[in-house]
PDB file of N, CA and C in Angstrom:
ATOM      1  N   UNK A   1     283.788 120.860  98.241  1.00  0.00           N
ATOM      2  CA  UNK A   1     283.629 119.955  97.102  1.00  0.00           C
ATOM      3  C   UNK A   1     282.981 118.651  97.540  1.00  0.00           C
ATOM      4  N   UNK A   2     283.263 118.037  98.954  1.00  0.00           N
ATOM      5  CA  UNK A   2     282.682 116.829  99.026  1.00  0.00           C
ATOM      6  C   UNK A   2     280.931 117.101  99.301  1.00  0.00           C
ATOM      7  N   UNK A   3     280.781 117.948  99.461  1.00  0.00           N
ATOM      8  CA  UNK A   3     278.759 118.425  99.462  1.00  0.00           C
ATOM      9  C   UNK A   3     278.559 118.457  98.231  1.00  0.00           C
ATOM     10  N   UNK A   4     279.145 118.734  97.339  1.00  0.00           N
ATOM     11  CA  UNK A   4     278.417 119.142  95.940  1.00  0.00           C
ATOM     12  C   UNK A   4     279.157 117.724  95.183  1.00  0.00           C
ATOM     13  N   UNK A   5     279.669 116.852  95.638  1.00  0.00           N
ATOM     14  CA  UNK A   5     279.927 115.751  94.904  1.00  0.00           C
ATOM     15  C   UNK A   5     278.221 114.422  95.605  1.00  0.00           C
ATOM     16  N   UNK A   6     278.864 115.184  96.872  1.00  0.00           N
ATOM     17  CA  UNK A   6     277.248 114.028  97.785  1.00  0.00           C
ATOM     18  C   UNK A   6     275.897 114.347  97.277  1.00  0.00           C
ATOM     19  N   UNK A   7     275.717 115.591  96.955  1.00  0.00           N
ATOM     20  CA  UNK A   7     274.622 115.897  96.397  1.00  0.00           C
ATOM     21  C   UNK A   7     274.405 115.608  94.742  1.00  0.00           C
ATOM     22  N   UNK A   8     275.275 115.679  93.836  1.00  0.00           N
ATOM     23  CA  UNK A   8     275.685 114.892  92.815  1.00  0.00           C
ATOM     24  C   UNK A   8     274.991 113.338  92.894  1.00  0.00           C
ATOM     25  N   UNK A   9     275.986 112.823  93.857  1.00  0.00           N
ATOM     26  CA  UNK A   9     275.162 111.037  93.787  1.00  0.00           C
ATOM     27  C   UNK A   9     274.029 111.094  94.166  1.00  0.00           C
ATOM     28  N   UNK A  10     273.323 111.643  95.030  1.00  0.00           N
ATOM     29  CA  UNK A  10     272.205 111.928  95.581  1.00  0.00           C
ATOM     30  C   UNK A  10     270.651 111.943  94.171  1.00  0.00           C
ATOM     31  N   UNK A  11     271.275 112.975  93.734  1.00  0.00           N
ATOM     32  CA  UNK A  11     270.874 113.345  92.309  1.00  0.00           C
ATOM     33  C   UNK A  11     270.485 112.505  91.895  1.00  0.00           C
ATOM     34  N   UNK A  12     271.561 111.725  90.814  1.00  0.00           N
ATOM     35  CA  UNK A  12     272.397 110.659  90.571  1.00  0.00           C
ATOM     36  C   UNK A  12     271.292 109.350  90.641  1.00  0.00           C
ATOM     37  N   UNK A  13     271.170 108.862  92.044  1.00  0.00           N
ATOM     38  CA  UNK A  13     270.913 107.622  93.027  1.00  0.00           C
ATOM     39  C   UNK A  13     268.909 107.917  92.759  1.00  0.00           C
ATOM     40  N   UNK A  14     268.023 109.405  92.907  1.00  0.00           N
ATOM     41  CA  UNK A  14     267.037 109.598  92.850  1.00  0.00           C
ATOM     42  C   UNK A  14     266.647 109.477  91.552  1.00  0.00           C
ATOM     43  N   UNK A  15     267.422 109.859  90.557  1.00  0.00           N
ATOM     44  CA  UNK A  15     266.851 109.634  88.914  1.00  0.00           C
ATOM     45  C   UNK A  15     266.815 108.410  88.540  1.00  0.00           C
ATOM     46  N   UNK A  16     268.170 107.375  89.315  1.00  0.00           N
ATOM     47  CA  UNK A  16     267.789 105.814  89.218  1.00  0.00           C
ATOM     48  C   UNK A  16     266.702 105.222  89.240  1.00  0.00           C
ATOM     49  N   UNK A  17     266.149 105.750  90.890  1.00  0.00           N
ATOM     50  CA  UNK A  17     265.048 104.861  91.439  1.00  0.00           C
ATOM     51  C   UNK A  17     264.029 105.713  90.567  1.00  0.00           C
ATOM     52  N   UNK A  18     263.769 106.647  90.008  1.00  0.00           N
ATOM     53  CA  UNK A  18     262.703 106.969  89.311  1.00  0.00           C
ATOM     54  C   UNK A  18     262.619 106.226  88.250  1.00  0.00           C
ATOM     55  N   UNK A  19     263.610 105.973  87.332  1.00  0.00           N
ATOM     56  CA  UNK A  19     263.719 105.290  86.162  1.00  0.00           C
ATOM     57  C   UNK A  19     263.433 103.635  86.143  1.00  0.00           C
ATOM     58  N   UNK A  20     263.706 103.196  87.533  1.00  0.00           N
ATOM     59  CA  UNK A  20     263.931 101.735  87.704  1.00  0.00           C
ATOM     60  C   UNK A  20     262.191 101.774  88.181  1.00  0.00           C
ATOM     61  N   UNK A  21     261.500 102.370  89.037  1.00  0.00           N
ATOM     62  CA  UNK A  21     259.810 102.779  89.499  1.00  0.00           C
ATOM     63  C   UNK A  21     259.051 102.702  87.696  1.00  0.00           C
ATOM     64  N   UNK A  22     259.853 103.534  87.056  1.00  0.00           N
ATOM     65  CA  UNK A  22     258.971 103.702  85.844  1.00  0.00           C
ATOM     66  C   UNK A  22     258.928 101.849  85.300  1.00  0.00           C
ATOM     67  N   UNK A  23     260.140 101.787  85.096  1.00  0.00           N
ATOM     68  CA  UNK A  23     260.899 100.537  84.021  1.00  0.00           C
ATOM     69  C   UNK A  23     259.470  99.107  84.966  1.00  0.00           C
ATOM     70  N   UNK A  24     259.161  99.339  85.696  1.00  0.00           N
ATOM     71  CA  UNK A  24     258.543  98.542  87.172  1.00  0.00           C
ATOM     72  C   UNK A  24     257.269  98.589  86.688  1.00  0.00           C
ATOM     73  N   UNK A  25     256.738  99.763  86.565  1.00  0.00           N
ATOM     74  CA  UNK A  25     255.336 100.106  86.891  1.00  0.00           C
ATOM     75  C   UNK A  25     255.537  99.712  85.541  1.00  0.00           C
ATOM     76  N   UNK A  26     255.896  99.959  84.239  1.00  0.00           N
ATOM     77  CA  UNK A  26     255.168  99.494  82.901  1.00  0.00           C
ATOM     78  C   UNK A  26     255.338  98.404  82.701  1.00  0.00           C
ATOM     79  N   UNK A  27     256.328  97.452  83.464  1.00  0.00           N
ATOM     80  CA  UNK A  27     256.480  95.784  83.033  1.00  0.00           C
ATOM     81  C   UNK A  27     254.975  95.364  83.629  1.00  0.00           C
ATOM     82  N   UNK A  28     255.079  95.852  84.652  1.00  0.00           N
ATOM     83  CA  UNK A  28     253.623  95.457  86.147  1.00  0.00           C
ATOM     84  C   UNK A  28     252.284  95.387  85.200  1.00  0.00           C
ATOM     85  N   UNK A  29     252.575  96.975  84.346  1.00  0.00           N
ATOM     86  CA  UNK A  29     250.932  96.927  83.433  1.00  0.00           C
ATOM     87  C   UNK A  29     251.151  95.942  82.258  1.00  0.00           C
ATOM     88  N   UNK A  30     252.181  96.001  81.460  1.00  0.00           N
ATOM     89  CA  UNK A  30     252.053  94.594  80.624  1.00  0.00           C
ATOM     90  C   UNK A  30     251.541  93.179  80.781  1.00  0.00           C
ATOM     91  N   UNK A  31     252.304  92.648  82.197  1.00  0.00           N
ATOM     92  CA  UNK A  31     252.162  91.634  82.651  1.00  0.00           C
ATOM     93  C   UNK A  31     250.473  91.491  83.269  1.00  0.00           C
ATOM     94  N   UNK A  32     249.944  92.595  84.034  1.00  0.00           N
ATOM     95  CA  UNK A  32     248.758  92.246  84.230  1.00  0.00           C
ATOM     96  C   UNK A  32     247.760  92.580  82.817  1.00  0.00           C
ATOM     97  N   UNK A  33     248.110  93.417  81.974  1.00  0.00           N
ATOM     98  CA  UNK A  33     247.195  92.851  80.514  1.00  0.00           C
ATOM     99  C   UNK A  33     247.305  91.811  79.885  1.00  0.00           C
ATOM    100  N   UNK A  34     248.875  91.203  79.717  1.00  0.00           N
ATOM    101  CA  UNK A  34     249.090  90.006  79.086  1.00  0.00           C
ATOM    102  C   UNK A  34     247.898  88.571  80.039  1.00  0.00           C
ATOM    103  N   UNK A  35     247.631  88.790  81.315  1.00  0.00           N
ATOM    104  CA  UNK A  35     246.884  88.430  81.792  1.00  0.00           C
ATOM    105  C   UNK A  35     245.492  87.923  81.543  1.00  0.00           C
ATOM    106  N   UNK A  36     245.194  89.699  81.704  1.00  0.00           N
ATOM    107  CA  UNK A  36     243.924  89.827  81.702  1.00  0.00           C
ATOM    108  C   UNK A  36     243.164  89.431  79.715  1.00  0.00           C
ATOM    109  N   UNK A  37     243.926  89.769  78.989  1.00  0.00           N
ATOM    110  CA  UNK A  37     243.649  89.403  77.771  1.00  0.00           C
ATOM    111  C   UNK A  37     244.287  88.375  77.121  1.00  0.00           C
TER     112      UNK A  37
END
């Protein structure tokens, strides 16, 4: 049980940083259009 709970957060911890990369990369393009226009 403690492998399939570690792999759980693991999971878990990788869908974060994908979500927090996304949430990143589209503020990043706003901010450099709010810029550029």
């Amino acid at each position: 049980t403690g492998n399939f709970t570690a792999s759980n957060q693991n999971k878990a911890t990788n869908i974060g940083k994908m979500m927090m990369a996304m949430i990143l990369g589209i503020s990043i393009k706003y901010y450099v259009l709010s810029i550029m226009y």
